[in-house]
C-alpha atoms as a PDB file:
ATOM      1  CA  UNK A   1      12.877  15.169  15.717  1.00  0.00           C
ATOM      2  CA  UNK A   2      16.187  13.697  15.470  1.00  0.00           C
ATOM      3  CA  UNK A   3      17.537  10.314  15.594  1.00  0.00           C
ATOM      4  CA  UNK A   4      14.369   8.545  15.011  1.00  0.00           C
ATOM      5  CA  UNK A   5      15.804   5.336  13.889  1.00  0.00           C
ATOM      6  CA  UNK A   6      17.668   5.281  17.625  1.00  0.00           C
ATOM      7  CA  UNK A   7      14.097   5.269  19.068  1.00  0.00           C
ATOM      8  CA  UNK A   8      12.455   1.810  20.317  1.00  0.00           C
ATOM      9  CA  UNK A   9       9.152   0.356  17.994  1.00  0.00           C
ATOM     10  CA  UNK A  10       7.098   1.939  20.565  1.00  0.00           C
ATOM     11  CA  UNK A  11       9.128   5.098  20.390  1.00  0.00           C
ATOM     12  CA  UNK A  12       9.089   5.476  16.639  1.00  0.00           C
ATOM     13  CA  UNK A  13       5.469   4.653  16.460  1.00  0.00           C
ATOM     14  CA  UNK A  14       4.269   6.821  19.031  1.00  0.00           C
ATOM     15  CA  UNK A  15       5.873   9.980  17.111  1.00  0.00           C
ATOM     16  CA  UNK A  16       4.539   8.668  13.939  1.00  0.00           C
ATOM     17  CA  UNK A  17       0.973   8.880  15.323  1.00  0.00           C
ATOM     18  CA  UNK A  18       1.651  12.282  16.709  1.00  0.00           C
ATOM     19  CA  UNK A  19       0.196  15.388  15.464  1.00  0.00           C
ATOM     20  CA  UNK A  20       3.815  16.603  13.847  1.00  0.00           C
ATOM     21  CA  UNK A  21       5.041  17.118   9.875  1.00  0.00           C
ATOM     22  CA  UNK A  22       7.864  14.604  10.414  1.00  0.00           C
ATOM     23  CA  UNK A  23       8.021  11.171  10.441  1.00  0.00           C
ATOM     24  CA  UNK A  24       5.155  10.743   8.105  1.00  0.00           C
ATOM     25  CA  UNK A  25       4.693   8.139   5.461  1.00  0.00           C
ATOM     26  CA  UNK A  26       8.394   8.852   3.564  1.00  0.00           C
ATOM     27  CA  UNK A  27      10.168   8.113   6.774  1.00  0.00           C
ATOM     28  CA  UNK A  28       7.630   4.991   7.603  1.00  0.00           C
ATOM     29  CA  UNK A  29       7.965   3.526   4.017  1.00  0.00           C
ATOM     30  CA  UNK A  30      11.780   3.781   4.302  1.00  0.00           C
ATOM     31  CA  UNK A  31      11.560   1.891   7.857  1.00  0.00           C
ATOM     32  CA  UNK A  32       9.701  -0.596   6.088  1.00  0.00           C
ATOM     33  CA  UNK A  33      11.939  -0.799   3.678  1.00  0.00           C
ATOM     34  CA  UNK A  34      14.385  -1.633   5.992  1.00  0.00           C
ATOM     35  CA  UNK A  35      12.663  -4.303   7.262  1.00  0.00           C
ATOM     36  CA  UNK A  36      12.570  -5.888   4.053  1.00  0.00           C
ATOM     37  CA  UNK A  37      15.911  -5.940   3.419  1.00  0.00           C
ATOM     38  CA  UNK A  38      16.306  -7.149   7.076  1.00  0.00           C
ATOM     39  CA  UNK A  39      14.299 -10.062   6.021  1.00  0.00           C
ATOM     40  CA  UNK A  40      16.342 -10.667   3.180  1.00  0.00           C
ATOM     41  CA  UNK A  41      19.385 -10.715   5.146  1.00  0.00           C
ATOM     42  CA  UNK A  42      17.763 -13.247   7.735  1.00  0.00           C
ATOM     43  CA  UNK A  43      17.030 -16.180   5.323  1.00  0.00           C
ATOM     44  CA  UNK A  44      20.430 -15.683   3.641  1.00  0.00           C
ATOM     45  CA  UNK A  45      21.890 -15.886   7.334  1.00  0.00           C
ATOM     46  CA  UNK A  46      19.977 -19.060   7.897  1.00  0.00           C
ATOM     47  CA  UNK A  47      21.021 -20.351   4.061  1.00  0.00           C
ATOM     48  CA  UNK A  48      24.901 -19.875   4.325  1.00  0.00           C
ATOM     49  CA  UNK A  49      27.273 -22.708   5.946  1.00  0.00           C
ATOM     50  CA  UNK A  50      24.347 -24.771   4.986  1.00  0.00           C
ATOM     51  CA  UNK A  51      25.643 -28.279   3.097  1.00  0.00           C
ATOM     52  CA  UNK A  52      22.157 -28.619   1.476  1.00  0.00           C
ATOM     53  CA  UNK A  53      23.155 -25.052  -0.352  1.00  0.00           C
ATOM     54  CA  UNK A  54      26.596 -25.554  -0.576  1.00  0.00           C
ATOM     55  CA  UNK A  55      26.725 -24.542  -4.165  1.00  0.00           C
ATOM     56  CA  UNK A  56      25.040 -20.932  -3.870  1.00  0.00           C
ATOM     57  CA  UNK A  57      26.758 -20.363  -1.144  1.00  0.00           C
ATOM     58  CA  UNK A  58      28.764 -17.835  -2.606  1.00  0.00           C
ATOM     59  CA  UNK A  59      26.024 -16.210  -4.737  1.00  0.00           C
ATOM     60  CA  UNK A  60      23.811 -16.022  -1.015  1.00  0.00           C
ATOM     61  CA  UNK A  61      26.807 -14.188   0.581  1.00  0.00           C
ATOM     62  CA  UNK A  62      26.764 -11.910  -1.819  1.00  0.00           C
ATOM     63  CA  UNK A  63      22.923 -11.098  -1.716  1.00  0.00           C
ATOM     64  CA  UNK A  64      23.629 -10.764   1.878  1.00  0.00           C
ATOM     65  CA  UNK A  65      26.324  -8.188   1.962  1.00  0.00           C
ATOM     66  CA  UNK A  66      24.116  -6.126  -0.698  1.00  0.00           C
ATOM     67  CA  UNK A  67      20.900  -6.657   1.641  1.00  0.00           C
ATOM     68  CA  UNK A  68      23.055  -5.261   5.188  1.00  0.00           C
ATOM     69  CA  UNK A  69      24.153  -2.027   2.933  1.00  0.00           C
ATOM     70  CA  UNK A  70      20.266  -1.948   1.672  1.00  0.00           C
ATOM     71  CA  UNK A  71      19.274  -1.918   5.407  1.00  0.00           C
ATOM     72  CA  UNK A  72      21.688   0.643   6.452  1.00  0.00           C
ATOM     73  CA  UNK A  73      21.266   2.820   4.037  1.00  0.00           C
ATOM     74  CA  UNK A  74      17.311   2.844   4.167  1.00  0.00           C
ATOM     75  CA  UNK A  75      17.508   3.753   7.856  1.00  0.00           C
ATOM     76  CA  UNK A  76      19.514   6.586   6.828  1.00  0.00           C
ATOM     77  CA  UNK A  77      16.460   7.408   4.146  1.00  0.00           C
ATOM     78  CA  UNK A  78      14.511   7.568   7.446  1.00  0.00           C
ATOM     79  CA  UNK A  79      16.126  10.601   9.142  1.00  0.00           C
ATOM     80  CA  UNK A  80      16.906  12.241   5.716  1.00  0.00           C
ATOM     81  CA  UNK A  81      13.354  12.390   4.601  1.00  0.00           C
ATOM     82  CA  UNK A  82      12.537  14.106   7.948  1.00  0.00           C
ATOM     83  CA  UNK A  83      15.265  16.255   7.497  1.00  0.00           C
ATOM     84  CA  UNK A  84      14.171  17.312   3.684  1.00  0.00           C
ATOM     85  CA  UNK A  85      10.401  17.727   4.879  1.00  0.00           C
ATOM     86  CA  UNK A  86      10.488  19.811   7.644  1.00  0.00           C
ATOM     87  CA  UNK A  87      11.753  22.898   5.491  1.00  0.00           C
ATOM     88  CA  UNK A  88       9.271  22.333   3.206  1.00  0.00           C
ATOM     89  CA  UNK A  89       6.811  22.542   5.536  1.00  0.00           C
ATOM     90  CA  UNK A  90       8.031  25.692   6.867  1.00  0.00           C
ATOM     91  CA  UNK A  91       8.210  27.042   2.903  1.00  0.00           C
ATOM     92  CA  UNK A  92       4.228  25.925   2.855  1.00  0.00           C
ATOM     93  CA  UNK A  93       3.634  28.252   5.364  1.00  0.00           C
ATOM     94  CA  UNK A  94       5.160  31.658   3.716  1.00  0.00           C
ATOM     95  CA  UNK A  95       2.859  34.404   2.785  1.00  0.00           C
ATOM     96  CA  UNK A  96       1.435  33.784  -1.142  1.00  0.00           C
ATOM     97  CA  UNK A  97       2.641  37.688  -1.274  1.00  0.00           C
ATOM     98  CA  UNK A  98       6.169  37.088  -0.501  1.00  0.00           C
ATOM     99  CA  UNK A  99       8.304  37.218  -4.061  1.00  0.00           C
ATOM    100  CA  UNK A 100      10.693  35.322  -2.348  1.00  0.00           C
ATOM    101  CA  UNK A 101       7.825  32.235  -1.719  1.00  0.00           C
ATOM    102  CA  UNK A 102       8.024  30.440  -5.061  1.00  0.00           C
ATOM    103  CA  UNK A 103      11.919  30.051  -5.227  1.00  0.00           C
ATOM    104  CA  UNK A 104      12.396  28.757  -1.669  1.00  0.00           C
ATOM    105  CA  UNK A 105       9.034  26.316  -2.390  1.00  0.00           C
ATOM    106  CA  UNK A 106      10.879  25.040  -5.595  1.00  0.00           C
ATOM    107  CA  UNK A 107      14.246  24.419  -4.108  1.00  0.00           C
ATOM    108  CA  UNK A 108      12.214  22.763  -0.975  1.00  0.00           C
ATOM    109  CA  UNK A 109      10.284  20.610  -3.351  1.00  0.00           C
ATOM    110  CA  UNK A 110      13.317  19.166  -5.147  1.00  0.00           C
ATOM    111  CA  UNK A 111      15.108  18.282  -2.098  1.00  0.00           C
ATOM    112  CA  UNK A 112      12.043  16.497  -0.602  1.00  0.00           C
ATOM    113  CA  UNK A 113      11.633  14.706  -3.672  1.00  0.00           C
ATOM    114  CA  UNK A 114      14.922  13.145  -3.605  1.00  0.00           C
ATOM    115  CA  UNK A 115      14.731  10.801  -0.158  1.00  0.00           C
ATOM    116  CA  UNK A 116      12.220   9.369  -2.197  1.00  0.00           C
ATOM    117  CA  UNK A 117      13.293   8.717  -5.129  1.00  0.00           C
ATOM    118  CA  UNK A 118      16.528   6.982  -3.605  1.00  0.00           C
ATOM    119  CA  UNK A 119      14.116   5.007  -1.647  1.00  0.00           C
ATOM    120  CA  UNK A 120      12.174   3.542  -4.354  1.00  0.00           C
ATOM    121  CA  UNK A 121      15.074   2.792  -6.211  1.00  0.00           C
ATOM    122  CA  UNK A 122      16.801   0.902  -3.268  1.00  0.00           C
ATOM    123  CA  UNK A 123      13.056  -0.926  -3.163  1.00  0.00           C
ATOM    124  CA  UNK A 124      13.580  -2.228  -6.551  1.00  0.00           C
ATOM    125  CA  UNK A 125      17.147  -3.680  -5.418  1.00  0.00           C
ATOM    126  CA  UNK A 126      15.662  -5.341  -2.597  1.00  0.00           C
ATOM    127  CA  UNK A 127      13.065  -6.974  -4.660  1.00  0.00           C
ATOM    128  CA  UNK A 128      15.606  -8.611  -6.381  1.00  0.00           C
ATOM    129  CA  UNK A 129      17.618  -9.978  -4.031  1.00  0.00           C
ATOM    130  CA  UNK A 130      14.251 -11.512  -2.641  1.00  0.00           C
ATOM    131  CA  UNK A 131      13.781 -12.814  -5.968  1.00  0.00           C
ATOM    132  CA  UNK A 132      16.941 -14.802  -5.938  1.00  0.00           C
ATOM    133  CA  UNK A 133      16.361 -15.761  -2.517  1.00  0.00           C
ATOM    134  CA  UNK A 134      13.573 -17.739  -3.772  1.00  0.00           C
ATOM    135  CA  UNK A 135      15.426 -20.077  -5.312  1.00  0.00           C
ATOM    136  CA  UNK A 136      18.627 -20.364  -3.272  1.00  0.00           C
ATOM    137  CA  UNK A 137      17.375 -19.293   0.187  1.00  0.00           C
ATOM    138  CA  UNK A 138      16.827 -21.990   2.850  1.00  0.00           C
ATOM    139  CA  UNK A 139      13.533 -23.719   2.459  1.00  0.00           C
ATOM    140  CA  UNK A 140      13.005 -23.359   6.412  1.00  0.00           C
ATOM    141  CA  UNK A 141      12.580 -19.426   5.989  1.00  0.00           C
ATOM    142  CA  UNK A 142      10.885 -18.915   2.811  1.00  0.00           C
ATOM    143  CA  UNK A 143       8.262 -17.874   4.056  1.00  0.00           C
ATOM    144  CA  UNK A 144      10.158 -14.773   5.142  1.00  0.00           C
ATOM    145  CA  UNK A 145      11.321 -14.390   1.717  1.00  0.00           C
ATOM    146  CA  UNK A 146       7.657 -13.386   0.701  1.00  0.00           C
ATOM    147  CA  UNK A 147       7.078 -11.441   3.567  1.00  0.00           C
ATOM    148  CA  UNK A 148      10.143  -9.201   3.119  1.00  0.00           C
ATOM    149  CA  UNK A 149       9.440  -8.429  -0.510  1.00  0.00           C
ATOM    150  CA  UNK A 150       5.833  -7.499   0.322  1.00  0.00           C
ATOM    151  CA  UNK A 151       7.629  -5.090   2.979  1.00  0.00           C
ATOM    152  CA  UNK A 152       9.756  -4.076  -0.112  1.00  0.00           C
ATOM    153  CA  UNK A 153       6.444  -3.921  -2.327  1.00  0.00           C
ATOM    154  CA  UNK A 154       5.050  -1.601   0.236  1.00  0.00           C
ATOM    155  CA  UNK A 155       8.260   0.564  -0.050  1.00  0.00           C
ATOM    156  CA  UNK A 156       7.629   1.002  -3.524  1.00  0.00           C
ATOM    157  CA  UNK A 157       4.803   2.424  -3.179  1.00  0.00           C
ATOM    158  CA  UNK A 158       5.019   4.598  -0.199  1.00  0.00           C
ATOM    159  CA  UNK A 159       8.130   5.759  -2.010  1.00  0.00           C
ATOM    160  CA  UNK A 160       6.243   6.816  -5.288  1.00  0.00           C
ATOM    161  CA  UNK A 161       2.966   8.224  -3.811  1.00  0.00           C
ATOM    162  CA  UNK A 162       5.626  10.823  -1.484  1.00  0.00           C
ATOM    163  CA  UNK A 163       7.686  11.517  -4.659  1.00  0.00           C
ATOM    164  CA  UNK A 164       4.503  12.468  -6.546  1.00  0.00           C
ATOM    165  CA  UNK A 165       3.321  14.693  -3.508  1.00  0.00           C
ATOM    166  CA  UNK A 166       6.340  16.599  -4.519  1.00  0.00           C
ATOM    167  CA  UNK A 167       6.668  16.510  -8.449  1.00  0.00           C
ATOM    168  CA  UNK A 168       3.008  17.812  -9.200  1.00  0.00           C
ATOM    169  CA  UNK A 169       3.446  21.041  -7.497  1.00  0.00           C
ATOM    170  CA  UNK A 170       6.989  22.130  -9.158  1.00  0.00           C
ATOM    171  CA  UNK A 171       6.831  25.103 -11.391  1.00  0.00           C
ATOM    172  CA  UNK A 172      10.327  22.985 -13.363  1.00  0.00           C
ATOM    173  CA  UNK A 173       8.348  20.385 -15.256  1.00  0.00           C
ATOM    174  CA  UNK A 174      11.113  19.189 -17.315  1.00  0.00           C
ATOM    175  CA  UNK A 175      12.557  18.093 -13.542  1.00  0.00           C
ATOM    176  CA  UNK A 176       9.439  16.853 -12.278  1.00  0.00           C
ATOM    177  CA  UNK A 177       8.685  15.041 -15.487  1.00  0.00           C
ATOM    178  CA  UNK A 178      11.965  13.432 -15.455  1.00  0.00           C
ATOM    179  CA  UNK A 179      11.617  11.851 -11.697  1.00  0.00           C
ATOM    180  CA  UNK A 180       7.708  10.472 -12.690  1.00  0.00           C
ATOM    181  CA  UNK A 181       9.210   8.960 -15.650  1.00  0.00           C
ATOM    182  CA  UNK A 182      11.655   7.308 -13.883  1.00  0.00           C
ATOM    183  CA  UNK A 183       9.566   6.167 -11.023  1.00  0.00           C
ATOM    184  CA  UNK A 184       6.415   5.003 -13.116  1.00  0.00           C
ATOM    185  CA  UNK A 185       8.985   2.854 -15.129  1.00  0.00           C
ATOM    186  CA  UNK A 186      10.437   1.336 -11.972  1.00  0.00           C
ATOM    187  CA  UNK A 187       6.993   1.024 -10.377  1.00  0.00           C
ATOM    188  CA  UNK A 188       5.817  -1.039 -13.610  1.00  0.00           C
ATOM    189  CA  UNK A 189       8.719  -3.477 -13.680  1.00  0.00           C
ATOM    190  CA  UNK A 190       9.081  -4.132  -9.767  1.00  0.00           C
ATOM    191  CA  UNK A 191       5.490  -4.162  -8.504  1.00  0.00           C
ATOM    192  CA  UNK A 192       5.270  -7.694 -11.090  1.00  0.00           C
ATOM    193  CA  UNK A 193       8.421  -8.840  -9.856  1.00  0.00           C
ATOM    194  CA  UNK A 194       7.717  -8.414  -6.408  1.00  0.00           C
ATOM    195  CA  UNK A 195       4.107  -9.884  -7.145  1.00  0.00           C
ATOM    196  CA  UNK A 196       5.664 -12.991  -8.978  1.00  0.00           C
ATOM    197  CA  UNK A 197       8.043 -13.828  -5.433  1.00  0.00           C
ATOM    198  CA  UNK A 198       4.794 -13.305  -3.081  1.00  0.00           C
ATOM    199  CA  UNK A 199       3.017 -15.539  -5.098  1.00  0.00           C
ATOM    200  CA  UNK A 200       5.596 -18.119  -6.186  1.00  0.00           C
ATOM    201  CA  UNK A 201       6.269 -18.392  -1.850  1.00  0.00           C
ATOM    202  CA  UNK A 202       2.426 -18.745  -1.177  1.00  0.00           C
ATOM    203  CA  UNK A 203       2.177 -21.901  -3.788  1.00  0.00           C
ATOM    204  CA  UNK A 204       4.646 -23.488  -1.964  1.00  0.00           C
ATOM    205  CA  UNK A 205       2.285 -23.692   1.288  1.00  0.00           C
ATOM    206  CA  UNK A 206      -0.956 -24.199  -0.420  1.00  0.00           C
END
């Protein structure tokens, strides 16, 4: 199941709805995610060289460079989180017997957890740069400003729900206690944030 992200939409949706482990909802959260930060790097395309935003010019250029790594790099979230699950799908599948199981499950677990937890971090980043978008982002696409960060929002949460799936069944709760600390505290902060934007755009047309 390689290469996803080189298949077309039809492609890539066509193996998601297919009876297979991999790509599941990690690897379509990331894609998502990427789409966010695709938006984001639309409206600051359509802001910059713009006289009427002459004087965030520079501060746009730099929330677009940060959005085109964001959108690379959560592409790259969409083949690793393949590549993490399918061991762990293979680990499921080992006899309860074998004394070997519960080792290989653990170490399975932790690297499926990670694609993750770099995801919904990289969500939180792209909610901000939405945020300033907001305010400095062309007026003629701002309405893609509150669509991306609801693509972002949705990121979030795909990304937390999969990094749970992982946590609860570790046997090293100091590690798994550790990554739901982390994510719950990012969840908290950036599902507002990303809230306040969405809402803040849809005022504008009302």
């Amino acid at each position: 199941m390689g290469n996803l992200t080189q298949k077309s939409c039809a492609g890539f949706a066509e193996a998601l709805a297919a009876k297979n482990p991999v790509p599941g909802g990690g690897g379509a959260s990331a894609l998502v995610g990427a789409l966010g930060a695709a938006l984001c790097s639309m409206v600051a395309n359509y802001t910059v060289g713009k006289k009427k935003y002459a004087d965030v010019e520079e501060d746009v250029k730099a929330v677009l460079a940060q959005a085109e790594e964001l959108r690379v790099r959560l592409l790259e979230l969409v083949e690793e989180d393949a590549a993490a699950f399918e061991p762990l799908s293979r680990a499921y599948a080992i006899p309860k017997d074998d004394p070997k199981r519960e080792e290989v499950m653990e170490a399975c677990l932790r690297a499926a957890a990670q694609p993750p937890m770099e995801l919904l971090r990289l969500s939180c980043r792209a909610i901000e740069l939405h945020r300033e978008l907001l305010d400095k982002g062309s007026a003629m696409v701002l309405s893609d400003v509150g669509t991306g960060v609801i693509f972002c929002w949705s990121a979030l949460y795909g990304a937390w729900l999969n990094l749970k799936v992982n946590t609860k069944p570790m046997k090293d709760r100091t590690c798994a206690e550790e990554m739901n600390r982390e994510a719950d505290g990012l969840v908290e902060q950036y599902w507002k944030i990303a809230d306040e934007v969405y809402e803040a755009v849809m005022e504008r047309y009302s």
